[in-house]
C-alpha atoms as a PDB file:
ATOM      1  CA  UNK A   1      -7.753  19.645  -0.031  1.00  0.00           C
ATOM      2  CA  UNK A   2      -5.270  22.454  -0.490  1.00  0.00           C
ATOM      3  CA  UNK A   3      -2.393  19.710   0.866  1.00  0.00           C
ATOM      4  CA  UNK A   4      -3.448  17.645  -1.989  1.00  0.00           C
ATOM      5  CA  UNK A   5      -3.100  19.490  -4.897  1.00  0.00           C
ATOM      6  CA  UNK A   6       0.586  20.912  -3.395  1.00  0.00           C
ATOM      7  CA  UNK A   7       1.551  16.967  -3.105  1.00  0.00           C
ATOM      8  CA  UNK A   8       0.296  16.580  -6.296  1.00  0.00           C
ATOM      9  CA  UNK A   9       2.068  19.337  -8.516  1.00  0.00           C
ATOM     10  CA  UNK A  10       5.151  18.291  -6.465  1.00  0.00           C
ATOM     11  CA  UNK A  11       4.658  14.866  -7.652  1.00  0.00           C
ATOM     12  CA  UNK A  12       4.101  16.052 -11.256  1.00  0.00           C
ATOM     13  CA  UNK A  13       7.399  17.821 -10.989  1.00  0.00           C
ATOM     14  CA  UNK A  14       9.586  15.123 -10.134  1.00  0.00           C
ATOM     15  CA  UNK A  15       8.228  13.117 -12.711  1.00  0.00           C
ATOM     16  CA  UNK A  16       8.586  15.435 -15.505  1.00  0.00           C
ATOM     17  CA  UNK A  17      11.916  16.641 -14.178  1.00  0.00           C
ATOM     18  CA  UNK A  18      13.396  13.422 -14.225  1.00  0.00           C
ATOM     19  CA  UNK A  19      11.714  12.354 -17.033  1.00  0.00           C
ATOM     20  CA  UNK A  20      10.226   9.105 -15.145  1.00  0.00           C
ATOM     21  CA  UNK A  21       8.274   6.356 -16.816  1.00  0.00           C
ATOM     22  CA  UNK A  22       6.080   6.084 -13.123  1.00  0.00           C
ATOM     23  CA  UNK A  23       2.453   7.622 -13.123  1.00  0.00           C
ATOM     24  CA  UNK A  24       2.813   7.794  -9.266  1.00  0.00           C
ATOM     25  CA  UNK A  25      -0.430   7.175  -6.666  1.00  0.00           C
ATOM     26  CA  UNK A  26      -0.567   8.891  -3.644  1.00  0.00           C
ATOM     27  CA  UNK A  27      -2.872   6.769  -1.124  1.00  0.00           C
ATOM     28  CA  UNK A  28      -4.232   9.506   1.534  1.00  0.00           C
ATOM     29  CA  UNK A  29      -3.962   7.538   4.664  1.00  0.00           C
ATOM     30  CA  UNK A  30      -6.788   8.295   6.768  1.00  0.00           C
ATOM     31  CA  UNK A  31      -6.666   5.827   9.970  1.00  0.00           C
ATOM     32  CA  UNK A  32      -7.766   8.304  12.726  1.00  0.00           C
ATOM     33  CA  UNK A  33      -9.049  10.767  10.716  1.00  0.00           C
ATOM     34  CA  UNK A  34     -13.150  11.028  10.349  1.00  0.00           C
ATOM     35  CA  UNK A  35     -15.286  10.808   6.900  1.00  0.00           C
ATOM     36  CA  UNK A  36     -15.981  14.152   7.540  1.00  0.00           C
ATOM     37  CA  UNK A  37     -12.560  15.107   7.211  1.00  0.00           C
ATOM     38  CA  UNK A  38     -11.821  12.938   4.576  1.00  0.00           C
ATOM     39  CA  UNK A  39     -15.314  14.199   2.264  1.00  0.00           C
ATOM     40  CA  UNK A  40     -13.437  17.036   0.749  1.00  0.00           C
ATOM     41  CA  UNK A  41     -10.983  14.679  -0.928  1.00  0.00           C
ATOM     42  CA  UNK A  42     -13.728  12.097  -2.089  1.00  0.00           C
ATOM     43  CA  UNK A  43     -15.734  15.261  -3.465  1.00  0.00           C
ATOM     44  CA  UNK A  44     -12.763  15.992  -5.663  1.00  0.00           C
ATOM     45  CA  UNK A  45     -12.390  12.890  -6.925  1.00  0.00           C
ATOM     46  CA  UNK A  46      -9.390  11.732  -5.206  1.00  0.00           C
ATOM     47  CA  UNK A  47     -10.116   8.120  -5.124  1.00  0.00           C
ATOM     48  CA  UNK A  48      -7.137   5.731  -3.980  1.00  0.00           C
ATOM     49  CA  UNK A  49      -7.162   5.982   0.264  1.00  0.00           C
ATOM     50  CA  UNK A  50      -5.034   3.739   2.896  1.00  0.00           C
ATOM     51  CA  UNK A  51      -5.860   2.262   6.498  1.00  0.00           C
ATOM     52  CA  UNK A  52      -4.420   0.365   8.813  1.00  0.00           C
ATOM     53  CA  UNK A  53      -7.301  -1.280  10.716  1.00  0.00           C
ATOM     54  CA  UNK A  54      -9.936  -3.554   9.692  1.00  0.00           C
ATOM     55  CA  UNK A  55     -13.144  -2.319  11.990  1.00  0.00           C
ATOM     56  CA  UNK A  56     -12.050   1.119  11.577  1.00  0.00           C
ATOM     57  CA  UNK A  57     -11.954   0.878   7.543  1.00  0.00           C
ATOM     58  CA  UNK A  58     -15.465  -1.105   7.686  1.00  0.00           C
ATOM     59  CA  UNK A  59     -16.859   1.757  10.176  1.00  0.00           C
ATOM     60  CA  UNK A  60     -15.890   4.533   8.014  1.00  0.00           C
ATOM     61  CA  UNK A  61     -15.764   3.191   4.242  1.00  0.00           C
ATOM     62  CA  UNK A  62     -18.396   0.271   3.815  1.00  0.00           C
ATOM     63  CA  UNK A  63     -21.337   2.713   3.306  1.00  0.00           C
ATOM     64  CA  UNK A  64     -18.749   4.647   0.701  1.00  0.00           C
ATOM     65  CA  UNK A  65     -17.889   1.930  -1.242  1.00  0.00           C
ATOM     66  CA  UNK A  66     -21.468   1.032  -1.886  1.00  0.00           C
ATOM     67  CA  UNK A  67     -22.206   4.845  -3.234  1.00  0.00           C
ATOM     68  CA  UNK A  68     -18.670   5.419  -5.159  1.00  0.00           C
ATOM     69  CA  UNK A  69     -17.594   2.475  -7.395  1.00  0.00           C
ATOM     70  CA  UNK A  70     -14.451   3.879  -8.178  1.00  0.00           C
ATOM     71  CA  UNK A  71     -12.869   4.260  -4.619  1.00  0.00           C
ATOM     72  CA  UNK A  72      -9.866   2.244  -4.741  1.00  0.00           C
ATOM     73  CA  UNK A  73      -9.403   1.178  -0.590  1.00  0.00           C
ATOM     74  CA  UNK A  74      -5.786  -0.242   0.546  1.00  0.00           C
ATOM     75  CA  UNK A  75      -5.112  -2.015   3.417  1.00  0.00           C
ATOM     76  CA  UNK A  76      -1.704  -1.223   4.643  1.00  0.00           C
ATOM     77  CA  UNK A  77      -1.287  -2.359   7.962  1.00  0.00           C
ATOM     78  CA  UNK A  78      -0.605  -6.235   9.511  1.00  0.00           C
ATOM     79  CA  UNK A  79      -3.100  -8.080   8.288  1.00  0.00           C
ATOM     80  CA  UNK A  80      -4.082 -10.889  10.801  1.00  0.00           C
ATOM     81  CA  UNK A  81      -5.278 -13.893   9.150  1.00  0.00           C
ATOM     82  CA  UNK A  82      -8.332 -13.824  11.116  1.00  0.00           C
ATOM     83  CA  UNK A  83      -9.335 -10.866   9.835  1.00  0.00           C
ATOM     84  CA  UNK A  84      -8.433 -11.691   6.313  1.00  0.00           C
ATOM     85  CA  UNK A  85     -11.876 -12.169   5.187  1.00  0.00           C
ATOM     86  CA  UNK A  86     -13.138  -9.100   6.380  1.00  0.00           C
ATOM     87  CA  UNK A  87     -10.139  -7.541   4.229  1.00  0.00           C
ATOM     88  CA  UNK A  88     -11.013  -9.433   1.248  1.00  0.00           C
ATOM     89  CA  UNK A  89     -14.561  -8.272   1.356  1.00  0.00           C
ATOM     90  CA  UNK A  90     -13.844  -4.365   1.722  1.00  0.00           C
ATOM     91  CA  UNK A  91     -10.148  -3.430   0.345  1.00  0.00           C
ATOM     92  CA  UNK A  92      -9.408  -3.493  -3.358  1.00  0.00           C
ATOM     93  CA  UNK A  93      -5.386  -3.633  -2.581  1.00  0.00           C
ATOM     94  CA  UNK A  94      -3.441  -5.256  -0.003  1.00  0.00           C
ATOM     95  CA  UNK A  95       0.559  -4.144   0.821  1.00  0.00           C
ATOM     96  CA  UNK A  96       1.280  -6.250   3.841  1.00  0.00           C
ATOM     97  CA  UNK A  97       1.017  -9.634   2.591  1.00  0.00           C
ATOM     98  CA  UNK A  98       3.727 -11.626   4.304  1.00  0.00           C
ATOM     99  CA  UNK A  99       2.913 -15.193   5.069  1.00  0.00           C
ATOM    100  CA  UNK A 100       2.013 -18.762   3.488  1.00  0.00           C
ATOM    101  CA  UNK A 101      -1.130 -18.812   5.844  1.00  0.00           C
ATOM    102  CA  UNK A 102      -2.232 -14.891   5.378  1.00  0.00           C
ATOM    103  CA  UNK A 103      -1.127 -15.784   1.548  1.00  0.00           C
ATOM    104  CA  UNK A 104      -3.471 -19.134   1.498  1.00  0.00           C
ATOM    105  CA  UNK A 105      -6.314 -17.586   3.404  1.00  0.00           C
ATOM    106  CA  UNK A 106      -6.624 -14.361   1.080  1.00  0.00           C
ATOM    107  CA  UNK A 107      -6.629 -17.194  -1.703  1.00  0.00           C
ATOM    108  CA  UNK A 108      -9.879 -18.796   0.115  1.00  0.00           C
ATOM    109  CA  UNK A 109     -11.635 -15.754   0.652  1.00  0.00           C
ATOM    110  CA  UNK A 110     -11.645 -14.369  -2.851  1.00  0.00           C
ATOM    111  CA  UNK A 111     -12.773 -17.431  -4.652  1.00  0.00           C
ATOM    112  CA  UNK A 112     -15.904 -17.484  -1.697  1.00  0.00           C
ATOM    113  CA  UNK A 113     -16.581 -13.932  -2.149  1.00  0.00           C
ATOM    114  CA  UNK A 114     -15.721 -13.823  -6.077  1.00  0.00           C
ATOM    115  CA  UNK A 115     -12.902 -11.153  -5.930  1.00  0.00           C
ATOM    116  CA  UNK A 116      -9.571 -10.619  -6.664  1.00  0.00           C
ATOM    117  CA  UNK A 117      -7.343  -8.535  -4.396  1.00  0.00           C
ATOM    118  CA  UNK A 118      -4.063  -6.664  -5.760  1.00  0.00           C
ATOM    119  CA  UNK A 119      -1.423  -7.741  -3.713  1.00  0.00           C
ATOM    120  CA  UNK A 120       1.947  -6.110  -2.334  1.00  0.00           C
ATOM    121  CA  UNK A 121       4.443  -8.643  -0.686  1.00  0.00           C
ATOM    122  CA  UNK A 122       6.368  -6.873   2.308  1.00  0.00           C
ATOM    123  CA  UNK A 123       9.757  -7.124   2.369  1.00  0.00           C
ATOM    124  CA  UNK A 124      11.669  -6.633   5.416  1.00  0.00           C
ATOM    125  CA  UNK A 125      14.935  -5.966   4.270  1.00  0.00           C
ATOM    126  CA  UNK A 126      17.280  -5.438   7.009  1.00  0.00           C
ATOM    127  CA  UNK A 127      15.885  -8.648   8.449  1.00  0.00           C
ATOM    128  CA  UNK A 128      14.204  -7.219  11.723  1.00  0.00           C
ATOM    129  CA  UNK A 129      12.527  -9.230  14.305  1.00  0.00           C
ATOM    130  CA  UNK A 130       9.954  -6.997  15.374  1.00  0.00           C
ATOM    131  CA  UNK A 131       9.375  -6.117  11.814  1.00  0.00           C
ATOM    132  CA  UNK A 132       6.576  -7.913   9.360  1.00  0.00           C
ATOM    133  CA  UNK A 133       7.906  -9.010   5.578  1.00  0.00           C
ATOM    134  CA  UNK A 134       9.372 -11.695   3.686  1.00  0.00           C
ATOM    135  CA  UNK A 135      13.450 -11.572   3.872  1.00  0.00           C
ATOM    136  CA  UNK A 136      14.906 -11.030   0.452  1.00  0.00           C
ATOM    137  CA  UNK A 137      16.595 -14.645   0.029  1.00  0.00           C
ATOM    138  CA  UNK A 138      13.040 -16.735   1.280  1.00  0.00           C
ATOM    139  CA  UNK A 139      11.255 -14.559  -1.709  1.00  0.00           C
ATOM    140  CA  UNK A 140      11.302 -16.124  -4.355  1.00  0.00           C
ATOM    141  CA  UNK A 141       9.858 -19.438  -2.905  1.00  0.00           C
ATOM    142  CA  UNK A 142       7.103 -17.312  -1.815  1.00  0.00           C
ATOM    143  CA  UNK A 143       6.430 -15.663  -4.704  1.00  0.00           C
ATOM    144  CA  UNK A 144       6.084 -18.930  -6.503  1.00  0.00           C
ATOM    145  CA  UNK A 145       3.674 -19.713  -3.954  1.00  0.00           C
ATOM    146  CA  UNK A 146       1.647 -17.130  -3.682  1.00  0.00           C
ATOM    147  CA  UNK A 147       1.689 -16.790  -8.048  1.00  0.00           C
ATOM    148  CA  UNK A 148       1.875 -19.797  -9.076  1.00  0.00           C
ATOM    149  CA  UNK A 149      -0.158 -22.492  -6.170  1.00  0.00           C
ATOM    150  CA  UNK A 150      -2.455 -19.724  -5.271  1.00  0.00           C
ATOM    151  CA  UNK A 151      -2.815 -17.464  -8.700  1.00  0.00           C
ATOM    152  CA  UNK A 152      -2.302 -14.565  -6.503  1.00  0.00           C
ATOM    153  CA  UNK A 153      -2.278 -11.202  -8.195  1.00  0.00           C
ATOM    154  CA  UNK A 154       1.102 -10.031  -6.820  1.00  0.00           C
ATOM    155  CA  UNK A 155       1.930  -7.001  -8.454  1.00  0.00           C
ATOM    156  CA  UNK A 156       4.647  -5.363  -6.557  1.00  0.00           C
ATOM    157  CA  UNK A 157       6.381  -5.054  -3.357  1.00  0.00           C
ATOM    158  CA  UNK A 158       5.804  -3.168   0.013  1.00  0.00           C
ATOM    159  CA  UNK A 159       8.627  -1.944   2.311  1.00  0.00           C
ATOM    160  CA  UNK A 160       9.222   0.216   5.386  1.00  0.00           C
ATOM    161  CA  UNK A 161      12.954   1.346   5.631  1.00  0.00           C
ATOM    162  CA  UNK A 162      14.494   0.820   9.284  1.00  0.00           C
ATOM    163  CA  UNK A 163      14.420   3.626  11.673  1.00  0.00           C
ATOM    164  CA  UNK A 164      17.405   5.637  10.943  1.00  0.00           C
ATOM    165  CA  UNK A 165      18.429   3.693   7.705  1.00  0.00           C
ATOM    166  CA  UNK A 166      18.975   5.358   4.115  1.00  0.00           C
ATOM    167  CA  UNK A 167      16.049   5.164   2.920  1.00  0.00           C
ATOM    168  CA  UNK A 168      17.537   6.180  -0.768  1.00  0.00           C
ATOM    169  CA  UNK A 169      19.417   2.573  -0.004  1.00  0.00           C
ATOM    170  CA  UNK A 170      16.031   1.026   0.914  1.00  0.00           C
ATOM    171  CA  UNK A 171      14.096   2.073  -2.062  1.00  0.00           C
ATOM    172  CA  UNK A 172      16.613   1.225  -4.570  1.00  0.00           C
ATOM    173  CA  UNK A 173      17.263  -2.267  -3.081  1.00  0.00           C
ATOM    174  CA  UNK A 174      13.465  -3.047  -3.006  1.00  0.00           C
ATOM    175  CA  UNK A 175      13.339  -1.468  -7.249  1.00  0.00           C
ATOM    176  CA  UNK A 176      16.102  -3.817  -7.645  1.00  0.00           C
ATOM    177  CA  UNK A 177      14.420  -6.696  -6.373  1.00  0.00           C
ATOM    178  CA  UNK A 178      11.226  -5.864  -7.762  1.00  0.00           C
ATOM    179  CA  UNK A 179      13.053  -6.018 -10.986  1.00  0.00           C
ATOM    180  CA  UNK A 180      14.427  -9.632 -11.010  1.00  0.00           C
ATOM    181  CA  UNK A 181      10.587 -11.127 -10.793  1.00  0.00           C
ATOM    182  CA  UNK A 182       9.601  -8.505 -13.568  1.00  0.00           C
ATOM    183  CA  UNK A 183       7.116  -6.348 -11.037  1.00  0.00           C
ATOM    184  CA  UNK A 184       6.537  -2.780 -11.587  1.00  0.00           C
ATOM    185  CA  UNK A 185       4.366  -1.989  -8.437  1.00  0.00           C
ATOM    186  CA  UNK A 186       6.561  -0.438  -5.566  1.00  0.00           C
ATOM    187  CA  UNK A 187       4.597   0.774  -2.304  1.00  0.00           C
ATOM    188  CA  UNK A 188       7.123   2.778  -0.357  1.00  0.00           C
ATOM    189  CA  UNK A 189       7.424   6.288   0.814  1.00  0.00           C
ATOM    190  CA  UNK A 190       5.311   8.244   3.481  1.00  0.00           C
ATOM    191  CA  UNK A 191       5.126  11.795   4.671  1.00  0.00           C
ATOM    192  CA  UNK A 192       9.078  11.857   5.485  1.00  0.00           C
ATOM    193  CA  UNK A 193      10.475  10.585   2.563  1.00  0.00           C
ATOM    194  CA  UNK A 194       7.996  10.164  -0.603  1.00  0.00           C
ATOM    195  CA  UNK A 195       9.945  12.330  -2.861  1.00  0.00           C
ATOM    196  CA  UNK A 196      13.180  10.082  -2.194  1.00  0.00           C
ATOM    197  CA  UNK A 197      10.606   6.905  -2.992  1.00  0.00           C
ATOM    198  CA  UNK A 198       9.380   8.480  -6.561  1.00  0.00           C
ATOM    199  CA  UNK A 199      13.043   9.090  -7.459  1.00  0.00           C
ATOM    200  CA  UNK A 200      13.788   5.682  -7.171  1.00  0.00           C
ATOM    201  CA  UNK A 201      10.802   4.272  -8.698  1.00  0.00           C
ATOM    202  CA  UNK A 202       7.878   4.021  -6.126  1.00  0.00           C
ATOM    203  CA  UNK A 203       4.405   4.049  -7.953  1.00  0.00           C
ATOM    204  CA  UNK A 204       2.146   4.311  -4.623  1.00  0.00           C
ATOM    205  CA  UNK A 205       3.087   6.329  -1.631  1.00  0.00           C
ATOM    206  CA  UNK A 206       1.247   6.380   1.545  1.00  0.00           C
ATOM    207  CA  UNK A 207       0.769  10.042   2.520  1.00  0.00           C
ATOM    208  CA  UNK A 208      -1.182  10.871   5.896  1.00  0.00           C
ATOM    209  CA  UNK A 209       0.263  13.845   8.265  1.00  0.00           C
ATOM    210  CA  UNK A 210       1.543  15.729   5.027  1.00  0.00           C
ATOM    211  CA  UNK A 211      -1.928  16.044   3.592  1.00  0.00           C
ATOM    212  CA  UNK A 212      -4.454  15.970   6.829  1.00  0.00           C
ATOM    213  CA  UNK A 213      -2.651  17.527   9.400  1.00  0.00           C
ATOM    214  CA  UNK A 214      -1.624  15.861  13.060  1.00  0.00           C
ATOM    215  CA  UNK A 215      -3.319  12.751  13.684  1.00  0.00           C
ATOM    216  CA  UNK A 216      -6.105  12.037  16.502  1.00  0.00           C
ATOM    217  CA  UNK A 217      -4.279   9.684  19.020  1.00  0.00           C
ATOM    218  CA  UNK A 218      -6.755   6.902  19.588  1.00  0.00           C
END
């Protein structure tokens, strides 16, 4: 709890410092971590939290949901597409949209289940192979897609700099990008490198280790 509020009034001062127009989120990533662990944060009224995992976010959060309206749950992990209903059904926010199949099966599941899901496309941007994401050139194609076929709610984009990269570079290539299709939702920065990711315009950072502690290694 204590980790919080110091992430927070750091947060506050690098927005007031340098004056930024961003009201940033932090998403407490909790995959590993128990409810218990996590109750102190949902007692305070945090309310925005991130996992990776489908059956681990319906074994810990479904009961939750049903007792806190306002919890605000993001998946951001690989999403497989058979899983995509499950993901529909239990997150409010997805950052790791990255294919015309994921893209057309999210589409399916919210009409059936009467929901729409707030969308992050992921970017790779170095073009990695062993990396998830949409390469800058094929997005706009997608975009159109996923907007336009599918009435998507796309509001921003996801990215996770390359080991060893800049990640200032990273973060201001993705803002840039994000600015040519007029979206002002950026998901990037974690425990390493959030502040760097507010400073150039990120609006939801994924914080685990820096506000729980070590992880359990399942």
């Amino acid at each position: 709890m204590e980790n919080l509020k110091l992430i927070q009034n750091k947060v506050n001062k690098i927005v007031n410092k340098k004056q930024l127009k961003t009201d940033p989120k932090i998403i407490v990533v909790t995959k590993t971590f128990s409810l218990s662990k996590i109750t102190p944060l949902l007692n305070s009224g945090h309310i925005h939290f991130g996992e990776n995992k489908i059956q681990e976010a319906e074994n810990k959060w479904l009961e939750a949901k049903s007792k806190n309206t306002n919890l605000q749950l993001h998946m951001i992990g690989k999403l497989q597409t058979n899983k995509a209903k499950r993901a529909v059904a239990l997150f409010d926010y997805i950052h790791s949209l990255d294919n015309e199949k994921l893209a057309s099966k999210i589409s399916q599941y919210e009409k059936e289940l009467n929901k729409k899901i707030k969308l992050f496309i992921q970017i790779n941007l170095a073009d990695e192979s062993q990396k998830a994401g949409i390469i800058p050139n094929e997005l706009n194609d997608f975009y159109q897609y996923c907007s336009k076929e599918l009435s998507l709610k796309i509001i921003g984009l996801m990215c996770l700099p390359p080991i060893n990269s800049n990640s200032q570079e990273c973060f201001n290539e993705l803002k840039k990008i994000a600015n040519k299709f007029n979206l002002k939702d950026l998901s990037m920065g974690m425990s390493a490198d959030y502040e760097t990711a507010i400073l150039n315009g990120s609006t939801y950072v994924r914080l685990g280790t820096v506000i729980l502690g070590d992880r359990n290694i399942i």
